[in-house]
N, C-alpha and C. Protein backbone atom coordinates (compact mmCIF):
# COMPACT_ATOMS: atom_id res chain seq x y z
N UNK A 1 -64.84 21.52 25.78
CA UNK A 1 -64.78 20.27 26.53
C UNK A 1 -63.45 20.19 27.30
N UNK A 2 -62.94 19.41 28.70
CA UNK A 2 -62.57 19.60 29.46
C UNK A 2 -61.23 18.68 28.37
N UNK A 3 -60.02 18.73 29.05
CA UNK A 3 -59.16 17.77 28.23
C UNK A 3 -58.23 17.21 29.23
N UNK A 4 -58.84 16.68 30.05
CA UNK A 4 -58.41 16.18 31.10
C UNK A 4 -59.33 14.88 31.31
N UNK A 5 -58.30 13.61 31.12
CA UNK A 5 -58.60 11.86 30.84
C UNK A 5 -59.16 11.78 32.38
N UNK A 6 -58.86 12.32 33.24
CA UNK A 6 -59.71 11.60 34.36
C UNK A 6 -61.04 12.32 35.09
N UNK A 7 -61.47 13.32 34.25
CA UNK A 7 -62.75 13.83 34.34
C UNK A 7 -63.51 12.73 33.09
N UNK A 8 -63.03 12.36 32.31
CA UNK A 8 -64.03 11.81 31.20
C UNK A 8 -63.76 10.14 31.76
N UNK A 9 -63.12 9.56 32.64
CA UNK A 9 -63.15 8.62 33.25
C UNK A 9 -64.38 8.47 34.42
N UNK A 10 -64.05 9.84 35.07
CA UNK A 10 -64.88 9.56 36.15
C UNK A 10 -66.66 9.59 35.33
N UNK A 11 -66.45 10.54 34.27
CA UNK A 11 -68.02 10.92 34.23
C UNK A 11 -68.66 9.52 33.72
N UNK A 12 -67.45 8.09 32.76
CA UNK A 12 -67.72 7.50 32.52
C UNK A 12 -68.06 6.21 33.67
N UNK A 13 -67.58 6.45 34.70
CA UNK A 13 -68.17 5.56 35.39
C UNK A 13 -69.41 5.91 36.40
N UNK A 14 -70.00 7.62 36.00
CA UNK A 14 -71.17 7.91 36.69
C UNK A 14 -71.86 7.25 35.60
N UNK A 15 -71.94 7.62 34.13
CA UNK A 15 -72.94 6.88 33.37
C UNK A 15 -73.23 5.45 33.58
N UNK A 16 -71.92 4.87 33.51
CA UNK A 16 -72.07 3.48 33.62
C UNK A 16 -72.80 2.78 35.06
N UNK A 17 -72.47 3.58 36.19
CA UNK A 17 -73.36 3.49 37.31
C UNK A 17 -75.22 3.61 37.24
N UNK A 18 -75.51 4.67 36.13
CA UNK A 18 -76.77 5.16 35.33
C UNK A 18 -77.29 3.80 34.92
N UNK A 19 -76.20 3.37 33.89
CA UNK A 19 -76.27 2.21 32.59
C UNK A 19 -77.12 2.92 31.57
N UNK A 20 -76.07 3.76 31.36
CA UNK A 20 -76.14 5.01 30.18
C UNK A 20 -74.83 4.25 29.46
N UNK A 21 -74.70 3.03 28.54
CA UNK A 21 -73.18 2.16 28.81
C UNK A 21 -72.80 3.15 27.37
N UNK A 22 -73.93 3.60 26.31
CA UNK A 22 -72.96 3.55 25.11
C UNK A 22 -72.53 5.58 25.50
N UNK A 23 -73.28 6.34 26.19
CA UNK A 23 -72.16 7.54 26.56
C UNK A 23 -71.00 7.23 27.12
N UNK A 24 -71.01 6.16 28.29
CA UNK A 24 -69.88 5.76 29.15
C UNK A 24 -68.43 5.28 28.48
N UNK A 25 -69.04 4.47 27.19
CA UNK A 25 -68.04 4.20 26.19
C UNK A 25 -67.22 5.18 25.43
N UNK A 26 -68.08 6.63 25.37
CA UNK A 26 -67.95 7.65 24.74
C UNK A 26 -66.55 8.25 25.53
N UNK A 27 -67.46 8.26 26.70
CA UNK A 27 -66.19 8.72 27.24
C UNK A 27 -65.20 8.41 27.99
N UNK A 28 -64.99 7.14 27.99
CA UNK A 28 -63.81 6.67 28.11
C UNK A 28 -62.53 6.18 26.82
N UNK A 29 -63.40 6.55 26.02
CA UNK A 29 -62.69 6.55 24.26
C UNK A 29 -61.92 7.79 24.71
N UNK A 30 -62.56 9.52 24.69
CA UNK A 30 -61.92 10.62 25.20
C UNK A 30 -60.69 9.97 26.00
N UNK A 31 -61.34 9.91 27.33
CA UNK A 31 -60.45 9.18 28.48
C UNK A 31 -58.58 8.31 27.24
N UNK A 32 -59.58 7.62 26.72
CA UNK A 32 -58.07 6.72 26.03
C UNK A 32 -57.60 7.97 25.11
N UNK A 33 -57.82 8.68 24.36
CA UNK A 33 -57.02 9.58 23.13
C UNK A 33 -56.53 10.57 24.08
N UNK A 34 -56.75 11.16 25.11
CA UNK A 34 -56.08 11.86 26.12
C UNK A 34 -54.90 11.26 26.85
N UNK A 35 -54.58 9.46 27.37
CA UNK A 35 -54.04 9.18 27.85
C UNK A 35 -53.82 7.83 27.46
N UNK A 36 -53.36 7.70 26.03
CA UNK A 36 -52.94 5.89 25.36
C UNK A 36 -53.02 5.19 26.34
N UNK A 37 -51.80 5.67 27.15
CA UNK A 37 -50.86 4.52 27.81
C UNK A 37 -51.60 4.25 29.11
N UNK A 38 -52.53 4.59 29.46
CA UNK A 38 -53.29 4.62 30.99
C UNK A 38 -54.01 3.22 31.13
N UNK A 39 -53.66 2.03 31.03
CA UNK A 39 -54.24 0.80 31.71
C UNK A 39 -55.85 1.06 32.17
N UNK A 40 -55.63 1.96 33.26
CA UNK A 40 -57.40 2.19 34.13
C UNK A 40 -58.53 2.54 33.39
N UNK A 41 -58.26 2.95 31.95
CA UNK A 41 -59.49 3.76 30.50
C UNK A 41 -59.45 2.31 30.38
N UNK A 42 -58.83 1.11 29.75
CA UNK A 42 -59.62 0.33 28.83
C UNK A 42 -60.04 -0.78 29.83
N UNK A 43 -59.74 -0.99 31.44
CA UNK A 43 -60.29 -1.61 31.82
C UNK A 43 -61.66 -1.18 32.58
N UNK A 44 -61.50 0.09 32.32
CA UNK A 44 -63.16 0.91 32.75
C UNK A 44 -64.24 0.18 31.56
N UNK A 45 -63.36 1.13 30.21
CA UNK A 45 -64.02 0.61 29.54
C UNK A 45 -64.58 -1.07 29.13
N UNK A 46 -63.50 -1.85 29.49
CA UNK A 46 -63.84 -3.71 29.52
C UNK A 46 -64.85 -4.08 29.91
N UNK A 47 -65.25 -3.09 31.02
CA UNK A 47 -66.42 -3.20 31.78
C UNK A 47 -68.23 -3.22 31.19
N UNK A 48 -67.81 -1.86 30.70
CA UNK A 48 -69.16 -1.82 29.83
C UNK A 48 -69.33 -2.70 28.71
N UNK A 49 -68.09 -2.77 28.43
CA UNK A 49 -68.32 -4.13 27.06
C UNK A 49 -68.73 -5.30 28.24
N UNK A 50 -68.11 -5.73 28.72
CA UNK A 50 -68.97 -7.35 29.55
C UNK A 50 -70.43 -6.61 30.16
N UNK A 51 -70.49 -5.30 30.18
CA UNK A 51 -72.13 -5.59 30.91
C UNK A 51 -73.37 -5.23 29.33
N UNK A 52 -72.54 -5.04 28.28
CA UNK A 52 -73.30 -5.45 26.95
C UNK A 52 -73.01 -6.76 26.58
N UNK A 53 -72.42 -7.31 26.96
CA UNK A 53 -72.48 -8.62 26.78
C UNK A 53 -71.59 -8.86 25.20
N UNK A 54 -70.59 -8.08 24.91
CA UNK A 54 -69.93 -7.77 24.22
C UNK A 54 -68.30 -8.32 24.02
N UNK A 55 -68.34 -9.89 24.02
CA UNK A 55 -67.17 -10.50 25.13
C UNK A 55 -65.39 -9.79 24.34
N UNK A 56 -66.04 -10.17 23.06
CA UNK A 56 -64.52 -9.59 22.46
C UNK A 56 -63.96 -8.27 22.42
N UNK A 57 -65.06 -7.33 22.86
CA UNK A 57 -64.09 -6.25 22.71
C UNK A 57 -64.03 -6.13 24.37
N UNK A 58 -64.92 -6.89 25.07
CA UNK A 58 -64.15 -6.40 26.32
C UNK A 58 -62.80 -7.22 26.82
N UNK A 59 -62.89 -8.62 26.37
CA UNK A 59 -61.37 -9.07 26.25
C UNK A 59 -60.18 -8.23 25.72
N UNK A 60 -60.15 -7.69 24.60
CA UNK A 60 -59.18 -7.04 23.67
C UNK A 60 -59.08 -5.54 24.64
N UNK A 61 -59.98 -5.06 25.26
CA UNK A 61 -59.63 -3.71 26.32
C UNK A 61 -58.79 -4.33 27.43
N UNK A 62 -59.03 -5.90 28.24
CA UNK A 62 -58.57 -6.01 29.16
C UNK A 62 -56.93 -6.70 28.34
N UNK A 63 -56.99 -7.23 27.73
CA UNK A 63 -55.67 -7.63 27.64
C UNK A 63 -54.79 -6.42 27.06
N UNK A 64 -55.11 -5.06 26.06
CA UNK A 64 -54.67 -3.67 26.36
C UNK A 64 -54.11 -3.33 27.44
N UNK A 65 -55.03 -3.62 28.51
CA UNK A 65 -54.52 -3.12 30.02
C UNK A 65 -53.21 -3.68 30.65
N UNK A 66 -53.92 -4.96 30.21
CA UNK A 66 -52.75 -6.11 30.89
C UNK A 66 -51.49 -5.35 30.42
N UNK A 67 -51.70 -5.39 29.18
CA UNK A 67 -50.10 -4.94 28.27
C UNK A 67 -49.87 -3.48 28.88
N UNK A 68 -50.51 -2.63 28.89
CA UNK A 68 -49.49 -1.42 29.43
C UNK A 68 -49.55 -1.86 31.06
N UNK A 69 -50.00 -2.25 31.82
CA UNK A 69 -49.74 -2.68 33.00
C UNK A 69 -48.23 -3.44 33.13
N UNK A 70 -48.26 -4.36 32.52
CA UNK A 70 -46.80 -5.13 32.43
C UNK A 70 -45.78 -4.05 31.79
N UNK A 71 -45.89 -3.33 31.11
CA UNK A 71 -44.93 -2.23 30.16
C UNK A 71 -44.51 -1.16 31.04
N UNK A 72 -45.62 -0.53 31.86
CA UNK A 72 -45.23 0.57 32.74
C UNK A 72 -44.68 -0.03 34.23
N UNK A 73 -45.51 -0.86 34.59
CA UNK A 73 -44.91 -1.41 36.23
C UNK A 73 -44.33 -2.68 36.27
N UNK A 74 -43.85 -3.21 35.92
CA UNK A 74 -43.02 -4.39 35.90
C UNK A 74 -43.43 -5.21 36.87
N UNK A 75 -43.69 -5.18 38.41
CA UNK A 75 -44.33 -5.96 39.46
C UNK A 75 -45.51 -5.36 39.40
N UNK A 76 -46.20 -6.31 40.02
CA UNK A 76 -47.32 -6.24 40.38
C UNK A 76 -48.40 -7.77 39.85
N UNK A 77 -49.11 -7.67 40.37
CA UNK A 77 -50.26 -8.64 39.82
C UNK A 77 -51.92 -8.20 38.97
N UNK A 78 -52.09 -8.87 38.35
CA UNK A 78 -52.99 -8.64 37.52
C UNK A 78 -54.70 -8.82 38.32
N UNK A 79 -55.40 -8.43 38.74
CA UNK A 79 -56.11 -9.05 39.25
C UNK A 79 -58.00 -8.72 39.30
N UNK A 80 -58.94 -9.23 39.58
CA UNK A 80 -60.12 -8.34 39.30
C UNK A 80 -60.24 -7.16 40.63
N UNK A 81 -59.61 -7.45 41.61
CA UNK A 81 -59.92 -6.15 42.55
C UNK A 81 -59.41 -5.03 42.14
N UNK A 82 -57.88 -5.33 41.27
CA UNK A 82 -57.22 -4.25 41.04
C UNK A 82 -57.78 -3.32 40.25
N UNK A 83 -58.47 -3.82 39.57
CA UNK A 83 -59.48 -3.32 38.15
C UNK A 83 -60.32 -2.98 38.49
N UNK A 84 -60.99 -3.53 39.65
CA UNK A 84 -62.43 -2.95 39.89
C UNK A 84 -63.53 -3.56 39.20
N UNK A 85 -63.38 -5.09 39.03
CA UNK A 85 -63.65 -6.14 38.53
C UNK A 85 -64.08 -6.80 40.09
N UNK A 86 -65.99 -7.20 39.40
CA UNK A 86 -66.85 -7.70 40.37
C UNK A 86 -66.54 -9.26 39.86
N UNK A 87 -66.58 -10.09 41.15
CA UNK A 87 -66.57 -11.71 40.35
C UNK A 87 -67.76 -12.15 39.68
N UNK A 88 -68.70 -11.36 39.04
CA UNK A 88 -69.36 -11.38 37.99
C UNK A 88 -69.03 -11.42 36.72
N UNK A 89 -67.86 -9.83 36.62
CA UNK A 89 -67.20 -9.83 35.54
C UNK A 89 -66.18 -10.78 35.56
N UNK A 90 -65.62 -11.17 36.36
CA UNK A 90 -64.51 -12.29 36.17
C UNK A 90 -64.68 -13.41 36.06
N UNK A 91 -65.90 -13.98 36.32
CA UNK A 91 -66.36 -14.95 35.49
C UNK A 91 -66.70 -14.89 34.25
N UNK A 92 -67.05 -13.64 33.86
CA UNK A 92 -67.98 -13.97 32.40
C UNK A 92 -66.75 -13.90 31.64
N UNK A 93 -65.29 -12.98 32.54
CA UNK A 93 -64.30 -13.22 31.21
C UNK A 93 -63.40 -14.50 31.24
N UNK A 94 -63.58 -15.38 32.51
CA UNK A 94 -63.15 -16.68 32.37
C UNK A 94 -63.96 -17.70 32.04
N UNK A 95 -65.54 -17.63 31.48
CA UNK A 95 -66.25 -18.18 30.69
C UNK A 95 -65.46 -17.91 29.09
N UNK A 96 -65.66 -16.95 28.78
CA UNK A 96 -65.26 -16.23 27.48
C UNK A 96 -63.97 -16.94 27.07
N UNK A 97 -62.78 -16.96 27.87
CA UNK A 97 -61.41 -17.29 27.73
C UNK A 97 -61.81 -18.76 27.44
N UNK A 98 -62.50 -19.40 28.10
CA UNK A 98 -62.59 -20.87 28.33
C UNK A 98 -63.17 -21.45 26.16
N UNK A 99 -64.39 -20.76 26.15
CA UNK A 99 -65.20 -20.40 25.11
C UNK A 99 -64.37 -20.06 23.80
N UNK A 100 -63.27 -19.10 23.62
CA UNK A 100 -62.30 -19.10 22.92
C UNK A 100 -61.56 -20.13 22.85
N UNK A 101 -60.74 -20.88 23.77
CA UNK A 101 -59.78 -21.58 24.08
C UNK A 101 -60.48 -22.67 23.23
N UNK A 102 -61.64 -23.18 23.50
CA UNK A 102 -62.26 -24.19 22.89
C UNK A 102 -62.62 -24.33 21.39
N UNK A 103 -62.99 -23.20 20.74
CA UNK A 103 -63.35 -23.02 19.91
C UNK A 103 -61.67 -22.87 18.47
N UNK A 104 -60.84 -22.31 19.48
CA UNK A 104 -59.53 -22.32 19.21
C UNK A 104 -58.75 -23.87 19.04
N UNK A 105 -58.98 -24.54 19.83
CA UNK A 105 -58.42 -25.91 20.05
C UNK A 105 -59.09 -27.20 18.69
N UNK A 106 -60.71 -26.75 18.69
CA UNK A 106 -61.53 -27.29 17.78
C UNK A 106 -61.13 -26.82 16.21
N UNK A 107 -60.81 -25.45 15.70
CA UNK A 107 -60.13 -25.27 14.45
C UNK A 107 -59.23 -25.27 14.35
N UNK A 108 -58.09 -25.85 14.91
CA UNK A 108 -56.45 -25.88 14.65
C UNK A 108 -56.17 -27.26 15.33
N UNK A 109 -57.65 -27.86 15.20
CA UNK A 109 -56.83 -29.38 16.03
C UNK A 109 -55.87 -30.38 14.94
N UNK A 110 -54.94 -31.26 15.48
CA UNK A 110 -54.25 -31.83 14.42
C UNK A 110 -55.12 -33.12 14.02
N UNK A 111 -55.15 -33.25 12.71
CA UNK A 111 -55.76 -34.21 12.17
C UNK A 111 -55.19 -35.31 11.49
């Protein structure tokens, strides 16, 4: 097998183009143990988690990203174009955020 993170990136976003999502996951896992620190693997991967409808682990990939994004480049902005984030997905993860936030606010409210 090839050991090079951006062949198992790309092949993961031919599957995911397929919606072949749980190989695509496969290999963008490769993609991440080849290259931790690479931001672009877990927001590939974020992806297939929001198109399984999978909200928490695709939150926990994108805020991964966020974090080596802020760690390696210091400027820049966070954004769904940058990611390659349709405003489909950026809604369903500012549904999700909203959905947490609430559910968060409701068990730690002061009583």
């Amino acid at each position: 097998m090839p050991q090079n993170a951006k062949f198992y990136n790309s092949k993961g976003n031919t599957l995911y183009a397929l919606r072949r999502y749980q190989e695509a996951i496969k290999c963008y896992d490769e993609a991440i143990k080849l290259e931790p620190n690479n931001p672009l693997h877990f927001c590939s991967r974020a992806r297939v988690f929001n198109s399984l409808r999978q909200e928490r682990a695709a939150l926990s990939d994108l805020n991964r990203a966020y974090n080596l994004k802020q760690k390696y480049q210091v400027s820049g902005v966070f954004t769904g174009d940058e990611w390659g984030l349709s405003e489909k997905d950026i809604n369903f993860i500012n549904d999700a955020l909203r959905r947490s936030l609430k559910n968060y606010s409701k068990k730690y409210r002061f009583r």
